[in-house]
N, C-alpha and C. Protein backbone atom coordinates (compact mmCIF):
# COMPACT_ATOMS: atom_id res chain seq x y z
N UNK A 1 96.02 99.62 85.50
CA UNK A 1 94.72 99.81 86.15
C UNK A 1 94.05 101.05 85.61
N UNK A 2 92.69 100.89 85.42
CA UNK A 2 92.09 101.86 85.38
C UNK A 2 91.91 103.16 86.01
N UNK A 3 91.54 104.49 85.79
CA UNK A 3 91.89 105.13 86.84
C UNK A 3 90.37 106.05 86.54
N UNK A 4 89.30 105.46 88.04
CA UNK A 4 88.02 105.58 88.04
C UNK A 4 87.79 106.83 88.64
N UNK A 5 86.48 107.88 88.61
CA UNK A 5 86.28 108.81 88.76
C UNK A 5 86.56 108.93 90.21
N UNK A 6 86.06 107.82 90.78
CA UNK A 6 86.42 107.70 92.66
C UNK A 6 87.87 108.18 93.06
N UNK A 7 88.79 107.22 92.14
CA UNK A 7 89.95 107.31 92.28
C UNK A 7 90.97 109.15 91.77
N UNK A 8 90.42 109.12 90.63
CA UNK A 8 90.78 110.26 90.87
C UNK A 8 90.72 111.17 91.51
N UNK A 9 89.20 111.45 92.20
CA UNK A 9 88.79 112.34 93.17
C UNK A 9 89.79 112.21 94.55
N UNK A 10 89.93 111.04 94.54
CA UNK A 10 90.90 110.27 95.80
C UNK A 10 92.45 111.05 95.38
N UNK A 11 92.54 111.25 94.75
CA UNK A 11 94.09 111.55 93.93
C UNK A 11 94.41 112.88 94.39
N UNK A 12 92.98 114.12 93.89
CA UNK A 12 93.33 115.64 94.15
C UNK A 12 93.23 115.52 95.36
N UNK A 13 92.52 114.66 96.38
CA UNK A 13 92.33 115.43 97.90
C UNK A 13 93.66 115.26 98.61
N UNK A 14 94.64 114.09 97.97
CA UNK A 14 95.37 114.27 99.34
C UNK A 14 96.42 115.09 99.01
N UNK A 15 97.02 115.64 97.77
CA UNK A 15 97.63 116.90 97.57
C UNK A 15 97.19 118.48 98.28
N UNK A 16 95.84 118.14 98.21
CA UNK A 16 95.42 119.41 98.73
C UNK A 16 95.49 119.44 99.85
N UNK A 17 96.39 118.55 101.38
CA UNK A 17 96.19 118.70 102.43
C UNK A 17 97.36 119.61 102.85
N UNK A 18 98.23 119.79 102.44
CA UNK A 18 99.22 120.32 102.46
C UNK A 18 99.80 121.53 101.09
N UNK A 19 100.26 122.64 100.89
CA UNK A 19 100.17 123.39 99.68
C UNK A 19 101.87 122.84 99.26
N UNK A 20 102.67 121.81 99.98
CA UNK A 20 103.72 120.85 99.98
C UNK A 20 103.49 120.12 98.45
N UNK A 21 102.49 120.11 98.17
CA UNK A 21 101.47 118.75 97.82
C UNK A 21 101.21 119.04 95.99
N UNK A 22 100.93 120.92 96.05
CA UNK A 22 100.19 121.52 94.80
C UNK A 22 101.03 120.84 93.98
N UNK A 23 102.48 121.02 93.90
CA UNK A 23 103.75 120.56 92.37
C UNK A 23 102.72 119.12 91.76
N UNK A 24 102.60 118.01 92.70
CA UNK A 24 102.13 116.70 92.63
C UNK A 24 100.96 116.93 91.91
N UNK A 25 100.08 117.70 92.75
CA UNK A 25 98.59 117.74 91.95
C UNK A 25 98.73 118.13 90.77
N UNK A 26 99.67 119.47 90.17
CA UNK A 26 99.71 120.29 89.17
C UNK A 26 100.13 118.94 88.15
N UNK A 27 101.04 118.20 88.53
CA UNK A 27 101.67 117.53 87.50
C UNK A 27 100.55 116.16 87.21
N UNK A 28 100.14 115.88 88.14
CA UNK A 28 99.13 115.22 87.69
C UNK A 28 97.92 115.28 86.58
N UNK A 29 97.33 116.32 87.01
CA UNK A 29 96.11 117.11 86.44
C UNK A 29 96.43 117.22 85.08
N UNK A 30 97.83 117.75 84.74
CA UNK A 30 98.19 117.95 83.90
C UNK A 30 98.65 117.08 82.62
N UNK A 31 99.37 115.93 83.02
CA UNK A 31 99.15 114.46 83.04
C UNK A 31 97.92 113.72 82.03
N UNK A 32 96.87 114.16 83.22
CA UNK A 32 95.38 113.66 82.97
C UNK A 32 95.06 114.56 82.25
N UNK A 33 95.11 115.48 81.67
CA UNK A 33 94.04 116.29 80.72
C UNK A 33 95.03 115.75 79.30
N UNK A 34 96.13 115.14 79.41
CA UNK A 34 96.36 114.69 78.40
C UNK A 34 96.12 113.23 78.16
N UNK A 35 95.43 112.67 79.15
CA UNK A 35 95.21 111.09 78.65
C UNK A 35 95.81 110.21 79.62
N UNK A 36 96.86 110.46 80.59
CA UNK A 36 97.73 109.86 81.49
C UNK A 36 97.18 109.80 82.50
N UNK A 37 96.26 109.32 83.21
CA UNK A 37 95.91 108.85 84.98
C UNK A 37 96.77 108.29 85.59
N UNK A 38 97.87 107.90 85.16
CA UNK A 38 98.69 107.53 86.13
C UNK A 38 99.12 108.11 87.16
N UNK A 39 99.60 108.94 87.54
CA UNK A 39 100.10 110.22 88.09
C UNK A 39 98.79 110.27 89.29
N UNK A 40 97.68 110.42 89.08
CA UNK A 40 96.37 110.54 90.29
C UNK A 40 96.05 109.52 90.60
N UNK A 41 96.45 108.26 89.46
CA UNK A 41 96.13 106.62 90.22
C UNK A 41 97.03 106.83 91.34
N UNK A 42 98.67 106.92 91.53
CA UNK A 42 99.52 107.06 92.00
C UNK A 42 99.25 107.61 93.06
N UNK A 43 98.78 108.97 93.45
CA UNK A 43 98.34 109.35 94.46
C UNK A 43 96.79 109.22 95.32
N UNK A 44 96.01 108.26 94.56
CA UNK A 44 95.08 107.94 95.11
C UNK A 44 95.53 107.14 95.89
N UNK A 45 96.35 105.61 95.06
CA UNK A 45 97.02 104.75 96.28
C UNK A 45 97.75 105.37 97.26
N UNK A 46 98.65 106.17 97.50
CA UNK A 46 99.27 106.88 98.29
C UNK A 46 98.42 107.04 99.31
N UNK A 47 97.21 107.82 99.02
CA UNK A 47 95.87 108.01 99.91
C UNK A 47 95.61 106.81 100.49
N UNK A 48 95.19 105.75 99.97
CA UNK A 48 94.89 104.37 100.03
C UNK A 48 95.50 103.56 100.90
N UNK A 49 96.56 103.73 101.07
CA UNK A 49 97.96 103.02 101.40
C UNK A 49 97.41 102.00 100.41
N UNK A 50 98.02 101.76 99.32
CA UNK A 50 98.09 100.97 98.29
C UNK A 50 99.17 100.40 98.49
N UNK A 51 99.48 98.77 98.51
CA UNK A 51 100.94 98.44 98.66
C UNK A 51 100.81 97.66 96.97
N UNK A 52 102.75 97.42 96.61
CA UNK A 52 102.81 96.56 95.52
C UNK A 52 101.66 95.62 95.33
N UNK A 53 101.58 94.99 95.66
CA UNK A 53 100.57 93.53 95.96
C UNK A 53 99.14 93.56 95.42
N UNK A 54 98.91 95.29 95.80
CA UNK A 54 97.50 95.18 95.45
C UNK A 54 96.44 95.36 97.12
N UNK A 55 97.20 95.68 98.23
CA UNK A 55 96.79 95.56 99.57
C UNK A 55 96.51 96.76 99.64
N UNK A 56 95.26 96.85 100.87
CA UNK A 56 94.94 98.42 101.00
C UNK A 56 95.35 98.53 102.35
N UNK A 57 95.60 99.54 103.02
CA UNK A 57 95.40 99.89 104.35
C UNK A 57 94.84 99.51 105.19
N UNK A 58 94.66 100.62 106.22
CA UNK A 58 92.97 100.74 107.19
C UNK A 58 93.02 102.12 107.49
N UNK A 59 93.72 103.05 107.44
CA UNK A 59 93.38 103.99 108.33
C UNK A 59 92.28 104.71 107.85
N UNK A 60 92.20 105.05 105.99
CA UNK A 60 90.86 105.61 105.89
C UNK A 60 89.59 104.72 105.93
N UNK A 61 89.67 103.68 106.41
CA UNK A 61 88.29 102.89 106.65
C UNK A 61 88.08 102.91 108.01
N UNK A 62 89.25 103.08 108.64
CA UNK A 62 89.06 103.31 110.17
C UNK A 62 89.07 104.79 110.89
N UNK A 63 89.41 105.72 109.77
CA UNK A 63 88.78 107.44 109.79
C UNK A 63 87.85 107.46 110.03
N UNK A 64 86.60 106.74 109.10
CA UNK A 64 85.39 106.72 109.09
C UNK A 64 84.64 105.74 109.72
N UNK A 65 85.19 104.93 110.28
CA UNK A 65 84.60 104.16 111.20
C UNK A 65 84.39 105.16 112.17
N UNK A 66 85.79 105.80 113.00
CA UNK A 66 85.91 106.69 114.16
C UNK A 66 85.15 107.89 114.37
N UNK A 67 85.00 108.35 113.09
CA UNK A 67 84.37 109.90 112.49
C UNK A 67 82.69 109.47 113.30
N UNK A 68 82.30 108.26 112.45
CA UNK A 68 80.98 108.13 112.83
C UNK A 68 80.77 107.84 113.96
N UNK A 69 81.41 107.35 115.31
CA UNK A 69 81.38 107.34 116.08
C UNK A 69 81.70 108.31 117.28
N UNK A 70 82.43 109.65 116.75
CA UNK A 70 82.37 110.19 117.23
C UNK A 70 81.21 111.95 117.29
N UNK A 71 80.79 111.46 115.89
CA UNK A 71 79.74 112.54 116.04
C UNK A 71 78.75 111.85 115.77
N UNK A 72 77.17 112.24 116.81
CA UNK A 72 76.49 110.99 116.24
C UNK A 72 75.17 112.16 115.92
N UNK A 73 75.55 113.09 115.10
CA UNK A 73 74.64 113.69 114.36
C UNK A 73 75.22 114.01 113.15
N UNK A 74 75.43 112.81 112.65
CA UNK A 74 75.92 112.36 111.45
C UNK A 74 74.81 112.51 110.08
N UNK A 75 74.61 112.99 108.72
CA UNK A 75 73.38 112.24 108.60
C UNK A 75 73.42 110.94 108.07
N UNK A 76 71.89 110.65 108.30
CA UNK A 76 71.52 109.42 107.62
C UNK A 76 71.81 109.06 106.33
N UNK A 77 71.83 108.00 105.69
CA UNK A 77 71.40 107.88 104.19
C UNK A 77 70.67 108.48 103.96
N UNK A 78 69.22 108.36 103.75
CA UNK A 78 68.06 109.51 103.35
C UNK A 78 68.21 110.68 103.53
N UNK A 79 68.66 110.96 104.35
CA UNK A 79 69.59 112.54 104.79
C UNK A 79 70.17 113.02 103.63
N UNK A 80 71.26 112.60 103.92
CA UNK A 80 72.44 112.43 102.72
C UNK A 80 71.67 112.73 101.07
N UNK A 81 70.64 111.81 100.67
CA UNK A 81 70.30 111.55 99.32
C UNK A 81 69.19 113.03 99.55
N UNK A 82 68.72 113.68 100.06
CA UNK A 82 68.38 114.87 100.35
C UNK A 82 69.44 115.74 100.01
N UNK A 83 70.42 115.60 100.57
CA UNK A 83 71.43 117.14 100.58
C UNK A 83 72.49 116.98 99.11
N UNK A 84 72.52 115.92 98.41
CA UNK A 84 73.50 115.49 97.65
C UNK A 84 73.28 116.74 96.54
N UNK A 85 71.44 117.23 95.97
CA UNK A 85 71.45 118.04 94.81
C UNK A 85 72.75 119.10 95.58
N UNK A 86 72.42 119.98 97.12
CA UNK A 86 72.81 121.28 97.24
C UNK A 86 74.52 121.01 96.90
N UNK A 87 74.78 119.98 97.70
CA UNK A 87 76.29 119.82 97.84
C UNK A 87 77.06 119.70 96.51
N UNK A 88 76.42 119.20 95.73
CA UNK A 88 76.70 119.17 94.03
C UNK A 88 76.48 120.58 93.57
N UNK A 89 75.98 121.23 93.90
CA UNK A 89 75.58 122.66 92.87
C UNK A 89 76.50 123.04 93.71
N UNK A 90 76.98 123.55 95.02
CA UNK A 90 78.36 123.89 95.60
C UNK A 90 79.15 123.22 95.31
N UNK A 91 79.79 122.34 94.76
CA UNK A 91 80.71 121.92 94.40
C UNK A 91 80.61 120.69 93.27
N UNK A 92 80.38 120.78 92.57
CA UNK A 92 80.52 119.85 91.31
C UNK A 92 81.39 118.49 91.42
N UNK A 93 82.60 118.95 91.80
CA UNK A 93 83.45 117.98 91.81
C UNK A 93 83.38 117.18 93.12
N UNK A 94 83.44 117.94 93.91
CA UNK A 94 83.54 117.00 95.38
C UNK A 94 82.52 116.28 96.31
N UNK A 95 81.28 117.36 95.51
CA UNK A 95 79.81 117.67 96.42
C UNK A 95 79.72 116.05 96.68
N UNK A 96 78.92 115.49 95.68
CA UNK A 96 78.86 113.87 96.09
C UNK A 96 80.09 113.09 97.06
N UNK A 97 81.28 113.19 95.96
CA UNK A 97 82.14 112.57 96.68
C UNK A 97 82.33 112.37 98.27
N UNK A 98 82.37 113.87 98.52
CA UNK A 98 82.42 113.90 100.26
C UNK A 98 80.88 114.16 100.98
N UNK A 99 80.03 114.11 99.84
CA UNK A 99 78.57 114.04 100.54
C UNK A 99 78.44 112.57 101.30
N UNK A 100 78.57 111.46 100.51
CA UNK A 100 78.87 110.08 100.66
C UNK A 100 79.81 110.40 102.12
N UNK A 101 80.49 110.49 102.19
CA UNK A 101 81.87 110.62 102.90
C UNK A 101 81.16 110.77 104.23
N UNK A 102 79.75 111.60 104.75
CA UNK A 102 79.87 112.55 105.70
C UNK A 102 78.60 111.06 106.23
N UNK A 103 78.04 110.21 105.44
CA UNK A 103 77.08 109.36 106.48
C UNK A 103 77.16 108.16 106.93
């Protein structure tokens, strides 16, 4: 499998929830700057609950189901496509990713 910019992004966050986690990321990253995504495909599914099969989970579709329901000054799309330049110039890597994430 390919290992898409989504996915990778998916790969560093869930190492970073724990500093348990850095060895994984380090070896990954490291991995990938040589050509190997495997290693962050690997932990994206992990994120994913990726099973053999090709099956996904629910809990991060049902994070964000819950998330949005529990704060309901969430923003909008148009919101969102507003704040995406700032969140990108603060963060390059994530800004979009978890800009998306937040509507």
């Amino acid at each position: 499998r390919e290992l898409t910019q989504t996915l990778a992004v998916t790969g560093i966050v869930l190492p970073l929830y724990s500093e348990s986690g850095w060895p994984a990321l380090t070896s990954a990253l490291t991995a990938a700057e040589k050509g190997d995504g495997s290693e962050l495909l690997a932990l994206a599914d992990g994120y994913n609950e990726r099973d053999p099969s090709g099956r996904y989970g629910t809990t991060t579709h049902s994070q964000r189901v819950i998330s949005c329901l529990d704060d309901k000054q969430r923003p909008t799309v148009e919101e969102t496509k507003k704040l995406l330049p700032r969140l990108e110039e603060i963060s390059p890597v994530f800004g979009a990713f978890l800009g998306w994430d937040t509507a």
